[in-house]
Protein backbone atom coordinates (compact mmCIF):
# COMPACT_ATOMS: atom_id res chain seq x y z
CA UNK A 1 111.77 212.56 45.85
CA UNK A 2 108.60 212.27 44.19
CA UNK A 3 106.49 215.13 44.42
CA UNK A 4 102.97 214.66 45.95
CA UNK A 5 100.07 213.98 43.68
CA UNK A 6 97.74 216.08 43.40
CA UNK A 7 93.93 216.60 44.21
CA UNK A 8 93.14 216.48 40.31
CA UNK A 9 94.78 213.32 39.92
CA UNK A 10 93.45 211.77 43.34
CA UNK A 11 90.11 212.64 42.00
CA UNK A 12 90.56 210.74 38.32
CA UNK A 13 92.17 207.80 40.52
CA UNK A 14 89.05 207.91 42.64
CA UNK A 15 87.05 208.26 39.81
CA UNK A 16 88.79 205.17 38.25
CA UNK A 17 87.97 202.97 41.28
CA UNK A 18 84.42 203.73 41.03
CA UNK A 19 83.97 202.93 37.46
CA UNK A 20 86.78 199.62 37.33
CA UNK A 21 86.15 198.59 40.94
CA UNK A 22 82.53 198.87 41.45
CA UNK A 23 83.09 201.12 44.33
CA UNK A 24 79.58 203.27 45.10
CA UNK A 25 81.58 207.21 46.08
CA UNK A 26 80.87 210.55 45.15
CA UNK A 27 83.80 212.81 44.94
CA UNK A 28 83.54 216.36 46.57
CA UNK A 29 85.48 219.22 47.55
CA UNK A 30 87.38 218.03 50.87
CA UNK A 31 86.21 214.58 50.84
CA UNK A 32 85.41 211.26 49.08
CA UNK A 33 81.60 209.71 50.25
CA UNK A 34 81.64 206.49 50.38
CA UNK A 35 77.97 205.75 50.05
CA UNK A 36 76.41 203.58 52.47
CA UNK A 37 74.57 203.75 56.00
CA UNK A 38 76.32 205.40 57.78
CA UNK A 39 77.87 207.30 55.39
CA UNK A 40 82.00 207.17 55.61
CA UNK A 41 83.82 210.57 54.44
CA UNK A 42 87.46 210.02 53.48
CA UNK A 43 89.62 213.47 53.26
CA UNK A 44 91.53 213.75 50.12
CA UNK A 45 94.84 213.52 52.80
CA UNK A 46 93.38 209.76 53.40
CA UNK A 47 93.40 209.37 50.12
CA UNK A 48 96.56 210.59 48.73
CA UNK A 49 97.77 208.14 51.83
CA UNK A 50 96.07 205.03 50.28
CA UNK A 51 97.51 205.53 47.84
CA UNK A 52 101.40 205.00 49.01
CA UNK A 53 102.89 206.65 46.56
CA UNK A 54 102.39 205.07 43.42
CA UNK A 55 101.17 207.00 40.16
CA UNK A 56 97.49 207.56 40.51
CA UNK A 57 96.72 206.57 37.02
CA UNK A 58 98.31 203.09 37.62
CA UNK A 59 96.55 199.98 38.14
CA UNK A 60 97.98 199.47 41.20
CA UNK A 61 97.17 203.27 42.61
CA UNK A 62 93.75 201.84 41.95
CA UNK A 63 93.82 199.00 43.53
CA UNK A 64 94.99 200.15 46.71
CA UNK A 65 92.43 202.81 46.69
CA UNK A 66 89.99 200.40 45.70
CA UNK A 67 91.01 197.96 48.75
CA UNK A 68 91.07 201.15 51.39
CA UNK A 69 87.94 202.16 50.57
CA UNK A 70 86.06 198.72 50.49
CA UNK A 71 87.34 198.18 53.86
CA UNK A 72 86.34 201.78 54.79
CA UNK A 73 82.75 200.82 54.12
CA UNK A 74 82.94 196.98 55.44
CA UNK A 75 83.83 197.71 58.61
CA UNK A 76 81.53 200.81 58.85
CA UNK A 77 78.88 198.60 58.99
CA UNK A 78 79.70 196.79 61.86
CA UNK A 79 79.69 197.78 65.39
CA UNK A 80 82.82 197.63 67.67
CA UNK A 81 81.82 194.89 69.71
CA UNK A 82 81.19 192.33 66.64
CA UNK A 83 84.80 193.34 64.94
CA UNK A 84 86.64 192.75 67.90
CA UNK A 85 85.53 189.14 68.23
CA UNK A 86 86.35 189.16 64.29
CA UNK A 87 90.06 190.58 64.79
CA UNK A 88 93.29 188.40 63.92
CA UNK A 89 96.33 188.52 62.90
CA UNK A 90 98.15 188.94 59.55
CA UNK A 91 101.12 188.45 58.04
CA UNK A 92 102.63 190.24 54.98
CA UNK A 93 105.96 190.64 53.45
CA UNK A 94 107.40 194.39 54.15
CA UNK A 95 107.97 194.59 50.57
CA UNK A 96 104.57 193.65 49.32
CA UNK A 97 102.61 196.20 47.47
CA UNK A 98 99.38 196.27 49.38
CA UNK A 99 101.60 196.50 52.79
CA UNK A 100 98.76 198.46 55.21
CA UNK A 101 101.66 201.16 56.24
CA UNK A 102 104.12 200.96 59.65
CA UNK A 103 101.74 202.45 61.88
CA UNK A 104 99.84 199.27 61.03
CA UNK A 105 102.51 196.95 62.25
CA UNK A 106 101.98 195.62 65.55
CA UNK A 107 105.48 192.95 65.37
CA UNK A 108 108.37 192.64 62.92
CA UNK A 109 109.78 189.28 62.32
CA UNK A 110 113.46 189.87 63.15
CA UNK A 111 114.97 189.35 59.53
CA UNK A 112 113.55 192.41 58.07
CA UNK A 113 110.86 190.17 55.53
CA UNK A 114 107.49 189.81 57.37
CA UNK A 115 105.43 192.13 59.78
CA UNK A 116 102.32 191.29 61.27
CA UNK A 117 99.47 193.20 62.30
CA UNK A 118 95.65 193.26 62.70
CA UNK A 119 93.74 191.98 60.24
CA UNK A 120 89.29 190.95 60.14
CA UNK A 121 87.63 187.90 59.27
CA UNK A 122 84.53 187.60 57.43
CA UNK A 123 84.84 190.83 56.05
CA UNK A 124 84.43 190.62 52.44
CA UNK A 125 81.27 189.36 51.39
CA UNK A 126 82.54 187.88 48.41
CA UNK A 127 85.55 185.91 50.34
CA UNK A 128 84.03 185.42 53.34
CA UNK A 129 86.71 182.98 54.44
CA UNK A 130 89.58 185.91 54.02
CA UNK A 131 90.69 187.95 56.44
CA UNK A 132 91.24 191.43 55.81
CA UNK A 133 94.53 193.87 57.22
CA UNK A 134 92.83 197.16 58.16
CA UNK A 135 95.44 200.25 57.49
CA UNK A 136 95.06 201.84 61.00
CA UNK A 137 94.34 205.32 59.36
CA UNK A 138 91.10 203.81 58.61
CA UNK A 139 90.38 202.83 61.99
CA UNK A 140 91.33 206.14 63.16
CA UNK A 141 88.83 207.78 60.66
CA UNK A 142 85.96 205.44 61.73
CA UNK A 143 87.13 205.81 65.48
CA UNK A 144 87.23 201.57 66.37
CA UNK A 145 89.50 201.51 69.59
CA UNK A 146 91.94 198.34 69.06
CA UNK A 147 93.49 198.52 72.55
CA UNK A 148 93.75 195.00 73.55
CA UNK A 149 93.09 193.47 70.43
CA UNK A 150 96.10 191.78 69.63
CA UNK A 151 96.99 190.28 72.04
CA UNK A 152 94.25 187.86 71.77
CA UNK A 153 94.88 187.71 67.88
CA UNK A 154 98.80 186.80 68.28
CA UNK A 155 97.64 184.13 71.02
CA UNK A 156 95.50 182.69 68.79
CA UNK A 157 98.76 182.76 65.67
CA UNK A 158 100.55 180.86 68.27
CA UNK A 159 97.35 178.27 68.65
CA UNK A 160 97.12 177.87 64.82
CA UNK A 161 101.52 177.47 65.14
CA UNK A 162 100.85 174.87 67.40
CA UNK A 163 98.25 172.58 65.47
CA UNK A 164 100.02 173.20 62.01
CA UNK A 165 103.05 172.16 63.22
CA UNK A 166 101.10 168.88 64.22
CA UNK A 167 100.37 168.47 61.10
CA UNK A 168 103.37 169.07 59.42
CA UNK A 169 105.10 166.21 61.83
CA UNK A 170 102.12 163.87 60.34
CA UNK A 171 102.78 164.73 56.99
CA UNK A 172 106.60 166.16 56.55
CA UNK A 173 106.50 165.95 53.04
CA UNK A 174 103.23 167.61 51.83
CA UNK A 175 103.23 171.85 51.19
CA UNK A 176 102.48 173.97 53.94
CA UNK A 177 98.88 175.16 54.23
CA UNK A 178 97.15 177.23 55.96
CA UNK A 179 95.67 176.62 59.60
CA UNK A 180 92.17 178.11 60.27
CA UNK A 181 91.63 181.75 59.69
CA UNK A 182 95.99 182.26 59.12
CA UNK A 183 97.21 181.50 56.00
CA UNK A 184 101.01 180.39 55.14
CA UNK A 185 102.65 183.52 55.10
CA UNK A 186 100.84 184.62 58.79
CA UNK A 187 101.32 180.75 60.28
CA UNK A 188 105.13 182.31 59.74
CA UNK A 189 104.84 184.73 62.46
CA UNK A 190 104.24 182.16 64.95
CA UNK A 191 107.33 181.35 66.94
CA UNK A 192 106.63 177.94 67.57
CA UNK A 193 105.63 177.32 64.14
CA UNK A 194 109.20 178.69 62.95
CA UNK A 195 110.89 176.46 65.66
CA UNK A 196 108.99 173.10 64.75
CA UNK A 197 110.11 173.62 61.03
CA UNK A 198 113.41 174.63 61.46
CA UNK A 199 114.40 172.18 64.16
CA UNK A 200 113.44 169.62 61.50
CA UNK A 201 117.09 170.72 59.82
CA UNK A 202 119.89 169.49 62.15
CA UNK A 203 121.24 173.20 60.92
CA UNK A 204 118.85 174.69 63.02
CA UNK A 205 117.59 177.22 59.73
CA UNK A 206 115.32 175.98 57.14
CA UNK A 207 114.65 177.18 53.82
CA UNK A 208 110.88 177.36 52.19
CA UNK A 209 109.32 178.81 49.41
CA UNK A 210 106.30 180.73 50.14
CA UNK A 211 104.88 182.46 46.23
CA UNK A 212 101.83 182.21 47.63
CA UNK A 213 99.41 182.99 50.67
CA UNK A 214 97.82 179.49 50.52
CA UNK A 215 100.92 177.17 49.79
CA UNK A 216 104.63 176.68 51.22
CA UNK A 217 107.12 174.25 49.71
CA UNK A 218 110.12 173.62 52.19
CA UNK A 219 112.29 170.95 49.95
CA UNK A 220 113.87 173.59 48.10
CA UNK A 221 116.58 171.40 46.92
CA UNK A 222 114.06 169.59 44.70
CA UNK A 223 112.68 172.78 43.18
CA UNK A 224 113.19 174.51 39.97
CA UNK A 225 114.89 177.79 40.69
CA UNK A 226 112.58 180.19 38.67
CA UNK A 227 109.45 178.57 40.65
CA UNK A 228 109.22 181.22 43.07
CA UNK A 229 109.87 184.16 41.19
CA UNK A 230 107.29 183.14 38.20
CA UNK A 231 104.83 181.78 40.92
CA UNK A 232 104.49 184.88 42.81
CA UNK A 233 104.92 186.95 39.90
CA UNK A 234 101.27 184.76 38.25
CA UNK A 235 99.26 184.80 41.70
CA UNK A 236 97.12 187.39 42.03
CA UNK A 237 98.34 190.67 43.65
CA UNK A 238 96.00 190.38 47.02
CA UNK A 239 97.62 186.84 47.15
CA UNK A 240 101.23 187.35 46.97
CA UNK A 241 103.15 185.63 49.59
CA UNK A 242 107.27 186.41 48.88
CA UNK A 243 108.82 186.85 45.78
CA UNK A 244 111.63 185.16 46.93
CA UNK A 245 112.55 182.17 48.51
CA UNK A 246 113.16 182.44 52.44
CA UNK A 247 115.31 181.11 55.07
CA UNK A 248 113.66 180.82 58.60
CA UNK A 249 115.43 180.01 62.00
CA UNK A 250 113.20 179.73 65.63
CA UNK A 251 113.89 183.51 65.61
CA UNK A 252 114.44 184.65 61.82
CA UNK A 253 112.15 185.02 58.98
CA UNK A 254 115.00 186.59 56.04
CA UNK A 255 114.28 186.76 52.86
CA UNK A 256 116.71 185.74 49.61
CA UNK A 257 118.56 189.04 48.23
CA UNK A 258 116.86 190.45 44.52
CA UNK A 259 119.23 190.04 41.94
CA UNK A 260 120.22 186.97 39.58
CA UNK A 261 118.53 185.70 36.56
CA UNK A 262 116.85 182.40 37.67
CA UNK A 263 114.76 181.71 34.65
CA UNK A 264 117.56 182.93 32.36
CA UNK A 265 119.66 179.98 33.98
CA UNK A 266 116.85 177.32 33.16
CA UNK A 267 116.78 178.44 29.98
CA UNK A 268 120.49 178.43 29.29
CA UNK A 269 120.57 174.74 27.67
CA UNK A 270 119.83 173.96 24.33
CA UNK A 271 117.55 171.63 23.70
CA UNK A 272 118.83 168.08 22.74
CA UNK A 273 119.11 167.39 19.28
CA UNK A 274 117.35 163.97 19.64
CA UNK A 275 114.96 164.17 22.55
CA UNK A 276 113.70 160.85 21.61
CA UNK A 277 116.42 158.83 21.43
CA UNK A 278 118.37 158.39 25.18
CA UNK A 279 122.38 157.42 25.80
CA UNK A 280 122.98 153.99 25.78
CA UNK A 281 125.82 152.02 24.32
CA UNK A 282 124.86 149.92 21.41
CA UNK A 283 126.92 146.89 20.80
């Protein structure tokens, strides 16, 4: 086991953020102020947590800090009654980096890949079409009640299941997009969304590529093997979907086993020695 980071190196990290991530803090003995009105004080514990484990002097130490603590100051400044009518629900792989932590999780997809939870919309002033998971630490710090939130916010996933899957019947051969405030990866949580796309398979199980938050691709058969791997790996971190493809039943969202060399295969012909000329028989 890793041992736990400590204080000195939480504060650099935090220090980091501030500077690379335009995040307005002061560091002090017990706790990190985030500066605002009201002011939001996040013990060091909260933010060894945000930080999951990874190195603090990584770049990716500092961006979950970075995320955690915008969100620690976004939804400060909004009272409980307005956030409640902004709640909703989102989907992320289990695997994904910026995962909010299992006391977040409010369902898992059987299949071990996705896991679904609260999330905010509007939150971000500079994406104010994103929603936002909330790490439930946070909410604990800034003492917002959820009771009864998500049940609301998984009614609605099922609404948005409902009209995408309309739309995929209209138009069965264009990528999967998102359906008002869920994107691809959270439309997968919906059980009737799974059912419409996998019924469309006389196998009952479908299989769909999902690199990305905004896009799904579900003719796999016509797709270059390395797509989703170098997809995810060039979308933005905050925008991952899976890094691998997926197979998806009524029930089941399960995601392809790591391993394998798929760009390695696609690059294991050699190039033809007269690309311009093609095979024909010349009499």
């Amino acid at each position: 086991m890793t041992a736990s980071p400590s204080t000195k190196a939480l504060r650099q990290c935090v220090l980091g953020v501030s500077v690379l991530n335009d995040v307005d803090l002061t560091p002090r003995e017990r706790y990190v102020v985030v500066d605002g009105t009201p002011p939001v004080r996040v013990p060091w514990k909260l933010v060894r947590r945000a930080v999951a484990g990874a190195d603090p002097a990584s770049p990716l130490a500092r961006t979950r800090l970075a995320t955690w603590l915008h969100t620690a100051r976004w939804i400060a400044d909004l009272p409980p009654d307005v956030l409640s009518g902004l709640a909703r629900p989102y989907g992320i792989a289990i695997d994904h980096p910026l995962h909010p932590g299992l006391d977040w999780v409010r369902r898992r997809v059987l299949g071990d890949a996705l896991d679904l939870g609260l999330g905010f919309a509007g939150l971000n002033p500079a994406e104010p079409d994103a929603v936002v998971p909330v790490p439930h630490g946070l909410l604990e710090l800034l003492k917002v009640e959820t009771a009864g939130w998500w049940r609301p916010a998984s009614l609605y996933l099922e609404e948005m299941g409902a009209m995408a899957s309309q739309r995929w019947r209209r138009e069965p051969d264009q990528p999967l997009r998102p359906m008002g405030d869920c994107d691809v990866v959270t439309l997968l949580g919906s059980a009737l969304y799974r059912t419409v796309l996998s019924n469309g398979d006389p196998t009952g199980m479908r299989g769909v590529a999902v690199p990305m938050r905004s896009r799904g691709w579900l003719d796999l058969a016509r797709i270059d093997p390395a797509f989703v791997v170098a997809a995810a790996a060039a979308t933005e971190i905050n925008e991952r979907g899976f890094e691998r493809p997926l197979l998806i039943t009524s029930d089941e969202v399960k995601q392809a086993l790591p391993g394998g060399h798929p760009a390695e295969i696609e690059l294991r012909d050699g190039a033809a020695e007269t690309p311009h000329l093609r095979d024909v028989l010349y009499r």
